[in-house]
PDB file of N, CA and C in Angstrom:
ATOM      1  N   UNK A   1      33.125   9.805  46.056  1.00  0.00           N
ATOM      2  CA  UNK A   1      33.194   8.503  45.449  1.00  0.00           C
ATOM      3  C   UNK A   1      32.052   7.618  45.938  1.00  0.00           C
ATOM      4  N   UNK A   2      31.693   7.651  47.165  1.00  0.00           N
ATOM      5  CA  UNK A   2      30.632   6.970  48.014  1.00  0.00           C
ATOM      6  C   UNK A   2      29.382   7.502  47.358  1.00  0.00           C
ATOM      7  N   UNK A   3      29.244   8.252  47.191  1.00  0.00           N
ATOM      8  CA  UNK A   3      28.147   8.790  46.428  1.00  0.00           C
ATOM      9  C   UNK A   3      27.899   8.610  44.983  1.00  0.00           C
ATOM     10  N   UNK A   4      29.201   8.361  44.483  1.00  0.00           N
ATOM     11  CA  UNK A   4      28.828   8.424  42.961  1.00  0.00           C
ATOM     12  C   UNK A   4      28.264   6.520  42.771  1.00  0.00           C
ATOM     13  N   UNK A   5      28.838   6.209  43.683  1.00  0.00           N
ATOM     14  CA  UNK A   5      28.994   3.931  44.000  1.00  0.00           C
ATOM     15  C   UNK A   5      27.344   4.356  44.076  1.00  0.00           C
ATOM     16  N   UNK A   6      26.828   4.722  44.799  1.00  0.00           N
ATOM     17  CA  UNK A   6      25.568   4.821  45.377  1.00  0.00           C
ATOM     18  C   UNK A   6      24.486   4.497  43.994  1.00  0.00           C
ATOM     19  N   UNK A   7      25.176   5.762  43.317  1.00  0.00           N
ATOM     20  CA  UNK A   7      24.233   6.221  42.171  1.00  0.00           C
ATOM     21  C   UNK A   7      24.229   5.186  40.948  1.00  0.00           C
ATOM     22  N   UNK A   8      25.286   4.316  40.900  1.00  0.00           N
ATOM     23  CA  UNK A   8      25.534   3.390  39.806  1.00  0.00           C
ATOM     24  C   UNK A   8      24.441   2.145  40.299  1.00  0.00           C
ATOM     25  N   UNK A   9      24.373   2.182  41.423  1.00  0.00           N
ATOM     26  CA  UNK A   9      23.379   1.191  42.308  1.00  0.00           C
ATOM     27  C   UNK A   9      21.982   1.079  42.413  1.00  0.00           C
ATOM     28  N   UNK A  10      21.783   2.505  42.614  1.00  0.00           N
ATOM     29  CA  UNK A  10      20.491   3.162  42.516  1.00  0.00           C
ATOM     30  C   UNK A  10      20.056   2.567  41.261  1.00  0.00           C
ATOM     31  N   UNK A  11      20.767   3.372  39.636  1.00  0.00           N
ATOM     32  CA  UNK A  11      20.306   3.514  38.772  1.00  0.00           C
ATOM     33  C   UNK A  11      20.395   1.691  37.568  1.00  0.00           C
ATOM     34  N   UNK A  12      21.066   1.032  38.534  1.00  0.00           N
ATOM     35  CA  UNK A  12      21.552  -0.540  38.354  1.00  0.00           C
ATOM     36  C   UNK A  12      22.298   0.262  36.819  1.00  0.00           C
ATOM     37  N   UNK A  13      23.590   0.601  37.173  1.00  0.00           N
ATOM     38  CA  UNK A  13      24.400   0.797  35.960  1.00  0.00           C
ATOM     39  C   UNK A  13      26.018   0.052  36.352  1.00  0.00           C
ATOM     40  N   UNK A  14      26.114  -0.937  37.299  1.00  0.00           N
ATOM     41  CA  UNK A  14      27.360  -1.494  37.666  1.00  0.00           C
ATOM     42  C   UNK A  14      27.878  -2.263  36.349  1.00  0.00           C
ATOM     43  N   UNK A  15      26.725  -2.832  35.612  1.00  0.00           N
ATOM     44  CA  UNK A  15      26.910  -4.056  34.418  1.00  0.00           C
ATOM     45  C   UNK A  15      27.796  -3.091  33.462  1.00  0.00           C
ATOM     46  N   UNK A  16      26.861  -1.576  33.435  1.00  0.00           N
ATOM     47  CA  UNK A  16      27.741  -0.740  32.150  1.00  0.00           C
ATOM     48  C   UNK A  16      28.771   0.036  32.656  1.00  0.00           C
ATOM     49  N   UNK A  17      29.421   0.046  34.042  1.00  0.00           N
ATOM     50  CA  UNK A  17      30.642   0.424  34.120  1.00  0.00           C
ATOM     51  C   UNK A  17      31.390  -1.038  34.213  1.00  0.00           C
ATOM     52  N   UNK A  18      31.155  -1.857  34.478  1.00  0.00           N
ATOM     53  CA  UNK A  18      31.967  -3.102  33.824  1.00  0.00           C
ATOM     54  C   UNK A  18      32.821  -3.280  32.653  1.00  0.00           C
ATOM     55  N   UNK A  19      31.204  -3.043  31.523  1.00  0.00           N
ATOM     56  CA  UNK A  19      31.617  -2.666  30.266  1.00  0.00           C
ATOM     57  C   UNK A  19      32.444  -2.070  29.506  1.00  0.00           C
ATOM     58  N   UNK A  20      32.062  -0.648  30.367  1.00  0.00           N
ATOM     59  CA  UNK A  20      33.239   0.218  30.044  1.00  0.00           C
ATOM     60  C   UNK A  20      34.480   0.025  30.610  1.00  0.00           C
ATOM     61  N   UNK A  21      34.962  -0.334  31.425  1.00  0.00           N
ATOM     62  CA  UNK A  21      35.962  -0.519  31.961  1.00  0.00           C
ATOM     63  C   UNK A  21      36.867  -1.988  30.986  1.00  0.00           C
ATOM     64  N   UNK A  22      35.714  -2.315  30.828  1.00  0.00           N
ATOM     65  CA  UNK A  22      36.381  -4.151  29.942  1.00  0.00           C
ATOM     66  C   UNK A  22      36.504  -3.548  28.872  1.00  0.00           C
ATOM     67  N   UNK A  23      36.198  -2.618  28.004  1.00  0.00           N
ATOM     68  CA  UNK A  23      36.115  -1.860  27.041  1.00  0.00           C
ATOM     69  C   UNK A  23      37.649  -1.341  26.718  1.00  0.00           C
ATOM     70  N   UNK A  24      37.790  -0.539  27.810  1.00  0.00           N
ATOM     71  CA  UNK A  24      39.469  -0.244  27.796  1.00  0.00           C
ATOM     72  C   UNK A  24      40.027  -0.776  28.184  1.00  0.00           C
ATOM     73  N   UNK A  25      40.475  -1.573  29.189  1.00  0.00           N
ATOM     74  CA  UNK A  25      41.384  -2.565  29.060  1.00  0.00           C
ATOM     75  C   UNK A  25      41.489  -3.292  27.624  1.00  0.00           C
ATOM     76  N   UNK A  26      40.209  -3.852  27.275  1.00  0.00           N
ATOM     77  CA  UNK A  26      40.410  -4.537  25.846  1.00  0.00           C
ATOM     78  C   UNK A  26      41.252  -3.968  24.251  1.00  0.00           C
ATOM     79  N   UNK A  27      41.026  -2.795  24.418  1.00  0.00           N
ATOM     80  CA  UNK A  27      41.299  -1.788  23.585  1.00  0.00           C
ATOM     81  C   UNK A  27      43.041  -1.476  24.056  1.00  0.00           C
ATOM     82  N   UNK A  28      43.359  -1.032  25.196  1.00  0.00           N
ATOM     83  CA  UNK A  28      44.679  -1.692  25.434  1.00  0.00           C
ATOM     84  C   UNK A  28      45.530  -2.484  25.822  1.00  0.00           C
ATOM     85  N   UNK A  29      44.700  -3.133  25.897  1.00  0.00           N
ATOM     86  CA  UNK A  29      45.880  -4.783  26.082  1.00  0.00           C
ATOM     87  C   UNK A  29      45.586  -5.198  24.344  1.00  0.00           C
ATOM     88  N   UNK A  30      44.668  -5.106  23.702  1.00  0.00           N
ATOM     89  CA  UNK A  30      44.686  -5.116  21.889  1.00  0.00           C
ATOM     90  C   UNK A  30      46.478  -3.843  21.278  1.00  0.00           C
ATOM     91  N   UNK A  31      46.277  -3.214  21.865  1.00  0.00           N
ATOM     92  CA  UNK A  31      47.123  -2.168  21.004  1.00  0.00           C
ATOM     93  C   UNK A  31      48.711  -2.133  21.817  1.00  0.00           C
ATOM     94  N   UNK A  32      48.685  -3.132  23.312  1.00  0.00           N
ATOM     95  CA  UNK A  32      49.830  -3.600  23.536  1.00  0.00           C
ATOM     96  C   UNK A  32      50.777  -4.938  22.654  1.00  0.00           C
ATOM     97  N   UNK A  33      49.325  -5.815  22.184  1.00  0.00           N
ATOM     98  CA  UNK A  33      49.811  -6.931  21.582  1.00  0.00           C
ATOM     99  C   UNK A  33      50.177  -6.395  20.129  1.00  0.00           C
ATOM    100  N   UNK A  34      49.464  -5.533  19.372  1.00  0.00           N
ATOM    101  CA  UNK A  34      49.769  -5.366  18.170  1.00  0.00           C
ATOM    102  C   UNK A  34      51.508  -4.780  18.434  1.00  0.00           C
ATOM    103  N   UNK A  35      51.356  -3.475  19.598  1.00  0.00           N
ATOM    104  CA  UNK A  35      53.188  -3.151  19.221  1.00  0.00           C
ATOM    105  C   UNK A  35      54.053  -4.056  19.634  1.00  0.00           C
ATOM    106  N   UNK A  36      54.270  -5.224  20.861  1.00  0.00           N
ATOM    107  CA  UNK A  36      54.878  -5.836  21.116  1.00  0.00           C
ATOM    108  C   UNK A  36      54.894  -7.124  21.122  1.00  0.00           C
ATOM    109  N   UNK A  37      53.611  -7.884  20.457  1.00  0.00           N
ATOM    110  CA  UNK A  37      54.154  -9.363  20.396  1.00  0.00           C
ATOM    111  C   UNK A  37      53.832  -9.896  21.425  1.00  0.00           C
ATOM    112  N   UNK A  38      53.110  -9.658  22.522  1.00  0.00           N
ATOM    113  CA  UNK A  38      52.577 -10.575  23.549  1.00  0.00           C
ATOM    114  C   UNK A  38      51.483 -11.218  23.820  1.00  0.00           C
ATOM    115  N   UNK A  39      51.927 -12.197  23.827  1.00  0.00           N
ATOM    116  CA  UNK A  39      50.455 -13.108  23.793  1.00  0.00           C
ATOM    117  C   UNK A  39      49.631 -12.879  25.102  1.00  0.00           C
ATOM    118  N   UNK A  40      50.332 -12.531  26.272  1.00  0.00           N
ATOM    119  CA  UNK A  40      49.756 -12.259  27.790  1.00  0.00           C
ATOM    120  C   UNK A  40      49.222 -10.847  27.525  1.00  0.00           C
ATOM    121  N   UNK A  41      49.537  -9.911  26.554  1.00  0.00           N
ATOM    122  CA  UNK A  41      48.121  -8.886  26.128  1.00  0.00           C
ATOM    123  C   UNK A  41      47.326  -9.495  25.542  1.00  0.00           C
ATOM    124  N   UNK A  42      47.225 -10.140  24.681  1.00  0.00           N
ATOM    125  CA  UNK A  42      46.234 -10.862  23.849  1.00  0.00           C
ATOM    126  C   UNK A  42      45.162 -11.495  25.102  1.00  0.00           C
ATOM    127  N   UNK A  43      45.899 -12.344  25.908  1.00  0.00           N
ATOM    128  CA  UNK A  43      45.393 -13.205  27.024  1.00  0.00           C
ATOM    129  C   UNK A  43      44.281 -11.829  27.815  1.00  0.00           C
ATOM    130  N   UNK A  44      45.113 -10.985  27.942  1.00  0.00           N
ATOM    131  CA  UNK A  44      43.809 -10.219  28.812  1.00  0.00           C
ATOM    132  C   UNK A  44      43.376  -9.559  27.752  1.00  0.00           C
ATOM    133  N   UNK A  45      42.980  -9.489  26.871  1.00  0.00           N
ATOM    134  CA  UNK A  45      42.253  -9.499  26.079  1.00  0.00           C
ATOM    135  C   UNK A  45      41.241 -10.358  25.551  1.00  0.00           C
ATOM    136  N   UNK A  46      41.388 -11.185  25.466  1.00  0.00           N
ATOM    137  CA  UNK A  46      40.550 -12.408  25.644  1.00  0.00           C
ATOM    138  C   UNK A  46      39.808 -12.404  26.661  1.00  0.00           C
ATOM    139  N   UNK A  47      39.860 -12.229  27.877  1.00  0.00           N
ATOM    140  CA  UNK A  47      39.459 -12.104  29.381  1.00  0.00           C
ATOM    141  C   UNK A  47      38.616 -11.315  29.111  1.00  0.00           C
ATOM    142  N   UNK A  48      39.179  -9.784  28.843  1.00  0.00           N
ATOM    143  CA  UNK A  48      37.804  -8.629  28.956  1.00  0.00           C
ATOM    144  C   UNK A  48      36.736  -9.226  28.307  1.00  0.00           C
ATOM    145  N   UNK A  49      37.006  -9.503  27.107  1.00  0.00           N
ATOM    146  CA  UNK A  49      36.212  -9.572  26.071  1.00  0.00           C
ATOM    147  C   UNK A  49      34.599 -10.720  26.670  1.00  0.00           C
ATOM    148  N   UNK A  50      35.497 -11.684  27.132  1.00  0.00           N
ATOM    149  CA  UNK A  50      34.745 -12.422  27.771  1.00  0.00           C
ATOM    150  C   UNK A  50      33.761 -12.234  28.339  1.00  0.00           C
ATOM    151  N   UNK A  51      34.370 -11.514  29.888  1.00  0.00           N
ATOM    152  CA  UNK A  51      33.707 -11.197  30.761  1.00  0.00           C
ATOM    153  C   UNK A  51      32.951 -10.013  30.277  1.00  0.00           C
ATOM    154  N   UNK A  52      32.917  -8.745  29.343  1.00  0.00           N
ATOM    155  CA  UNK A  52      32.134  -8.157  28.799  1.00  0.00           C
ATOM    156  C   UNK A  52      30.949  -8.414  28.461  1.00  0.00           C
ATOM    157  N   UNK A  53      31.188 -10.092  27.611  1.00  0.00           N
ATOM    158  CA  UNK A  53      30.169 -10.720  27.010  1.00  0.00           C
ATOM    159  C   UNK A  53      28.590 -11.282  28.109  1.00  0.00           C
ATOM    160  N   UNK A  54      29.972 -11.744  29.455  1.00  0.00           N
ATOM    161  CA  UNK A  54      29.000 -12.169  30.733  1.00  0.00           C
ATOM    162  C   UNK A  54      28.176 -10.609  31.281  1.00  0.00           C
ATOM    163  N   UNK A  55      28.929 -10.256  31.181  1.00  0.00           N
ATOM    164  CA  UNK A  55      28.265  -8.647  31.989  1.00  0.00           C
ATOM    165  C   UNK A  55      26.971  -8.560  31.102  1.00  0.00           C
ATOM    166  N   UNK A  56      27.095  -8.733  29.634  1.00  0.00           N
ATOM    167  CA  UNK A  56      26.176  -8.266  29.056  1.00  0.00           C
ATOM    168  C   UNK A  56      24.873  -9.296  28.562  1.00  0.00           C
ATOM    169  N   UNK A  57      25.365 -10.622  28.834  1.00  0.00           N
ATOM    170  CA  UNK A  57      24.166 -11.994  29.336  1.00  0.00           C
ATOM    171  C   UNK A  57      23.175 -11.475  30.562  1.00  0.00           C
ATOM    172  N   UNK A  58      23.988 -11.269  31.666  1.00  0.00           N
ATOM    173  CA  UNK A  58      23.431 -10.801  32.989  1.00  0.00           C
ATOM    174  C   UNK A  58      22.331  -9.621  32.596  1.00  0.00           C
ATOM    175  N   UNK A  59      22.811  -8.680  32.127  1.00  0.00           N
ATOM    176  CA  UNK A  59      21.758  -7.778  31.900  1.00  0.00           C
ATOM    177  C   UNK A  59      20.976  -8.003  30.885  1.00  0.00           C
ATOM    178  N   UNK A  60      21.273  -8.834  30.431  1.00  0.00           N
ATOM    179  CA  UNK A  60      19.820  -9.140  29.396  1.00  0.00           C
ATOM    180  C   UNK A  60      19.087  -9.946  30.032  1.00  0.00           C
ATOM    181  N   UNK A  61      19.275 -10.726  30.933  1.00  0.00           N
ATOM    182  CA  UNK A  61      18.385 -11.846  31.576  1.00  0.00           C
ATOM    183  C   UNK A  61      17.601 -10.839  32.721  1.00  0.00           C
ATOM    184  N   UNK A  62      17.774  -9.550  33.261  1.00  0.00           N
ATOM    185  CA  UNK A  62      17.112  -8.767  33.430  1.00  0.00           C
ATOM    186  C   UNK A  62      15.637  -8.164  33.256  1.00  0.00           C
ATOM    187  N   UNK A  63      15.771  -7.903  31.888  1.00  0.00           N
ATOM    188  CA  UNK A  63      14.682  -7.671  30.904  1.00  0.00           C
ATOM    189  C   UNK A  63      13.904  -8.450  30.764  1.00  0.00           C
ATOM    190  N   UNK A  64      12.803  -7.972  30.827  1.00  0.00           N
ATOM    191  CA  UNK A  64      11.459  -8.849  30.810  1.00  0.00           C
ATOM    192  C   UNK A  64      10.833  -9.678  29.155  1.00  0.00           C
ATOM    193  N   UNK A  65      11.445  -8.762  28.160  1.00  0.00           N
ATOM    194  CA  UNK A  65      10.893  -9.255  26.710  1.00  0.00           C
ATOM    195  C   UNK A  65      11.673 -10.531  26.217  1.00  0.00           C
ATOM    196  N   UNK A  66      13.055 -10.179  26.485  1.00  0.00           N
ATOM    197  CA  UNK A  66      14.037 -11.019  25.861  1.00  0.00           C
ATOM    198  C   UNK A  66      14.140 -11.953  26.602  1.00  0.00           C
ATOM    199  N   UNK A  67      13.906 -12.131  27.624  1.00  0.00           N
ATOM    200  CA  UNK A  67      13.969 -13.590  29.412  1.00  0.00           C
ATOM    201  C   UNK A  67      15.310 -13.891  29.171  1.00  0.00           C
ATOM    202  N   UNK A  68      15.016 -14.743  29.708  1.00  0.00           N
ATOM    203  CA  UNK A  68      16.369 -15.607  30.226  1.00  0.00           C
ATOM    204  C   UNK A  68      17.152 -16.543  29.165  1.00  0.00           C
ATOM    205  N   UNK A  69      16.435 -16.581  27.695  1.00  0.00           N
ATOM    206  CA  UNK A  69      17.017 -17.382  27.013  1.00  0.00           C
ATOM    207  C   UNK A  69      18.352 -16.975  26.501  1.00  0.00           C
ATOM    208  N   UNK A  70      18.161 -15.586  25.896  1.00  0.00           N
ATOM    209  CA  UNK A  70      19.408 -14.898  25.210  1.00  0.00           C
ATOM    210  C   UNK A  70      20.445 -14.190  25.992  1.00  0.00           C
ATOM    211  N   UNK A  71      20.007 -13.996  27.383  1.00  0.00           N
ATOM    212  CA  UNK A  71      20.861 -13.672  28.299  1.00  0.00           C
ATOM    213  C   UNK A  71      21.871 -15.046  28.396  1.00  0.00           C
ATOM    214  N   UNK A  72      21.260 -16.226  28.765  1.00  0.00           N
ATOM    215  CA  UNK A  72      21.886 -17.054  29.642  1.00  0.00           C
ATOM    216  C   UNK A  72      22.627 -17.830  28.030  1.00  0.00           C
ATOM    217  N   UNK A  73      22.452 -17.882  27.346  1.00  0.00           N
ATOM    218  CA  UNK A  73      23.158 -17.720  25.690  1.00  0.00           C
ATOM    219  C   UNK A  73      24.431 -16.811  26.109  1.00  0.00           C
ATOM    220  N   UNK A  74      24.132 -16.032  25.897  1.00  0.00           N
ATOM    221  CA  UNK A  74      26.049 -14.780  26.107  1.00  0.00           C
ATOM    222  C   UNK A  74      26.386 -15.564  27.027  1.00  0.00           C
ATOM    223  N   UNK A  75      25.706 -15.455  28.484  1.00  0.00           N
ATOM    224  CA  UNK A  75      26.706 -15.692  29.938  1.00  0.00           C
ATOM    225  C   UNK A  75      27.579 -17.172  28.899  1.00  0.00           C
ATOM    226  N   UNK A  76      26.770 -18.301  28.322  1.00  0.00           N
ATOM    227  CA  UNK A  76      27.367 -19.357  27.780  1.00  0.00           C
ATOM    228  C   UNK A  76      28.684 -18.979  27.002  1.00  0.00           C
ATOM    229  N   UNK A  77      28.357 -17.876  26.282  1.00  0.00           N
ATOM    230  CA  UNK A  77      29.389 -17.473  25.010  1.00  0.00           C
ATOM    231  C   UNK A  77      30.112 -17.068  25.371  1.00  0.00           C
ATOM    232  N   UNK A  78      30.117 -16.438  26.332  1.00  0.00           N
ATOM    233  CA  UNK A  78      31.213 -15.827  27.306  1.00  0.00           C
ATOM    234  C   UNK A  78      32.184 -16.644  28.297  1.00  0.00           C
ATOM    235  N   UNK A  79      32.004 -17.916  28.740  1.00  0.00           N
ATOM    236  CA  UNK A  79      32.420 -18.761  29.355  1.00  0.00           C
ATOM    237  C   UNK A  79      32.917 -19.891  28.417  1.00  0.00           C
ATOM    238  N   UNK A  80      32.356 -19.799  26.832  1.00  0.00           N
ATOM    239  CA  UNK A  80      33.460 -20.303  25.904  1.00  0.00           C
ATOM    240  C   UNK A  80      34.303 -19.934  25.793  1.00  0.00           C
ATOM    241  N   UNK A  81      33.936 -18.469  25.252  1.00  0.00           N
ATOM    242  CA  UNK A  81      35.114 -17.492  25.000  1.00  0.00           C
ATOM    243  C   UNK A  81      36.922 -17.305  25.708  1.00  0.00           C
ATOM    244  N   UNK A  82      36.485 -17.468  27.321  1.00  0.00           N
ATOM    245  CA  UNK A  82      37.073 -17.623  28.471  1.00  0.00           C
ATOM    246  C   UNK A  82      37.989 -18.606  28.058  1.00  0.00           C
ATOM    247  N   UNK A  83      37.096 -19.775  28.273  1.00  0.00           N
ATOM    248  CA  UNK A  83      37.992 -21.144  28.162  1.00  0.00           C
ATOM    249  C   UNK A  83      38.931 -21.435  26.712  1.00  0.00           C
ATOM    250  N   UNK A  84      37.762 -21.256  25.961  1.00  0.00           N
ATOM    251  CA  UNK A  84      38.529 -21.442  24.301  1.00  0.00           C
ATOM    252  C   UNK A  84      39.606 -20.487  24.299  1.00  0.00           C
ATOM    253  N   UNK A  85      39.960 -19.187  24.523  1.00  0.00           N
ATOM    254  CA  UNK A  85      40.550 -18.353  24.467  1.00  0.00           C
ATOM    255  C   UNK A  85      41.690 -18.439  25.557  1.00  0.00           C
ATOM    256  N   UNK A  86      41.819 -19.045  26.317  1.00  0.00           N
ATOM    257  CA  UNK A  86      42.606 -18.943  27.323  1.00  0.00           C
ATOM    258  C   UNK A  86      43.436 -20.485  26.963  1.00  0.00           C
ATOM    259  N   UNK A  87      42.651 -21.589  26.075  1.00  0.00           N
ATOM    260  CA  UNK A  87      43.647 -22.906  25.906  1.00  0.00           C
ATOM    261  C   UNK A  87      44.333 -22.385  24.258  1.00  0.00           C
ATOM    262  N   UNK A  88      43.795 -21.255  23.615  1.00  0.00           N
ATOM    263  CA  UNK A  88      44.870 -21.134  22.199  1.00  0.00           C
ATOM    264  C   UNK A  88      45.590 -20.266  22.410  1.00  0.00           C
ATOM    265  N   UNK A  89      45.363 -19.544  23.592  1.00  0.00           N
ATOM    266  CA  UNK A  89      46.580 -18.818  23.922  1.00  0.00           C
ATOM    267  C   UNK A  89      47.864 -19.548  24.290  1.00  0.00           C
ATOM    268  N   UNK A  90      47.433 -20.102  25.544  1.00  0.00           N
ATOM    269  CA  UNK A  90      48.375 -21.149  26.318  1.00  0.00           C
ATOM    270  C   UNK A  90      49.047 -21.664  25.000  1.00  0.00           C
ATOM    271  N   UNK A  91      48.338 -22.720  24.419  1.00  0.00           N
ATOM    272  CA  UNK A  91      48.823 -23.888  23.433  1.00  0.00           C
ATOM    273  C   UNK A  91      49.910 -22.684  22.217  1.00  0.00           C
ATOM    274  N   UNK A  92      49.088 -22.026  22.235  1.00  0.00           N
ATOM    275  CA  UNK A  92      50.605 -20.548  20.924  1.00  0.00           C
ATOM    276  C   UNK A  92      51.343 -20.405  22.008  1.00  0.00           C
ATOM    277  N   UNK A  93      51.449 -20.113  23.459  1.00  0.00           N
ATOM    278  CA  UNK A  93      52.665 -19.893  24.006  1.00  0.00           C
ATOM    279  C   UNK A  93      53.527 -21.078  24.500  1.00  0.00           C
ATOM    280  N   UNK A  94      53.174 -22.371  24.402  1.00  0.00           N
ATOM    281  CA  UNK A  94      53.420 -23.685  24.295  1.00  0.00           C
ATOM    282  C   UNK A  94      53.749 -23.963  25.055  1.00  0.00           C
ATOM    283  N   UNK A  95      52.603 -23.487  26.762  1.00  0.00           N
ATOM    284  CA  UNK A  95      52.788 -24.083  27.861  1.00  0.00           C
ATOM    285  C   UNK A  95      51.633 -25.378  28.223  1.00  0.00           C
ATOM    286  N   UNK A  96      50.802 -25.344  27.389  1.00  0.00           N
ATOM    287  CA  UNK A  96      49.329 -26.312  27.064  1.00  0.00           C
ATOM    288  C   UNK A  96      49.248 -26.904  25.976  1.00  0.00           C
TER     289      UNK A  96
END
């Protein structure tokens, strides 16, 4: 395991196991809310999605062609996403 951490480091691939990881969660906490009606799947759903979006600002602000404009754009969209998504949840479960 120490070795494989190493190699994600080495090769700067932490952003795309993020991804992937926000990827599935998103995908099931989506297919928890569709069978059961919960808005707290939806809610982490909203979350991944988010933070996916930040993971994937960060690594674009990386890159030398695209700079810092369209990166730091997502990290923004992503920290809407967050917030907007986390007060229409609340407000449908009618604790906000």
């Amino acid at each position: 395991m120490r070795k494989f951490l190493q190699k994600l480091k080495d090769n700067k691939l932490l952003l795309d196991g993020v991804n992937v990881v926000g990827g599935f969660v998103l995908l099931v906490a989506l297919l928890v809310f569709f069978i059961s009606k919960a808005y707290l799947a939806l809610l982490v759903a909203i979350w991944a999605a988010g933070l996916m979006n930040m993971a994937n600002g960060l690594k674009s602000m990386r890159k030398k062609k695209t700079g810092a404009a369209l990166g730091q754009s997502m990290v923004m969209l992503g920290m809407i996403i967050l917030i907007g998504g986390t007060a229409l949840i609340l407000s449908a479960m009618g604790l906000f």
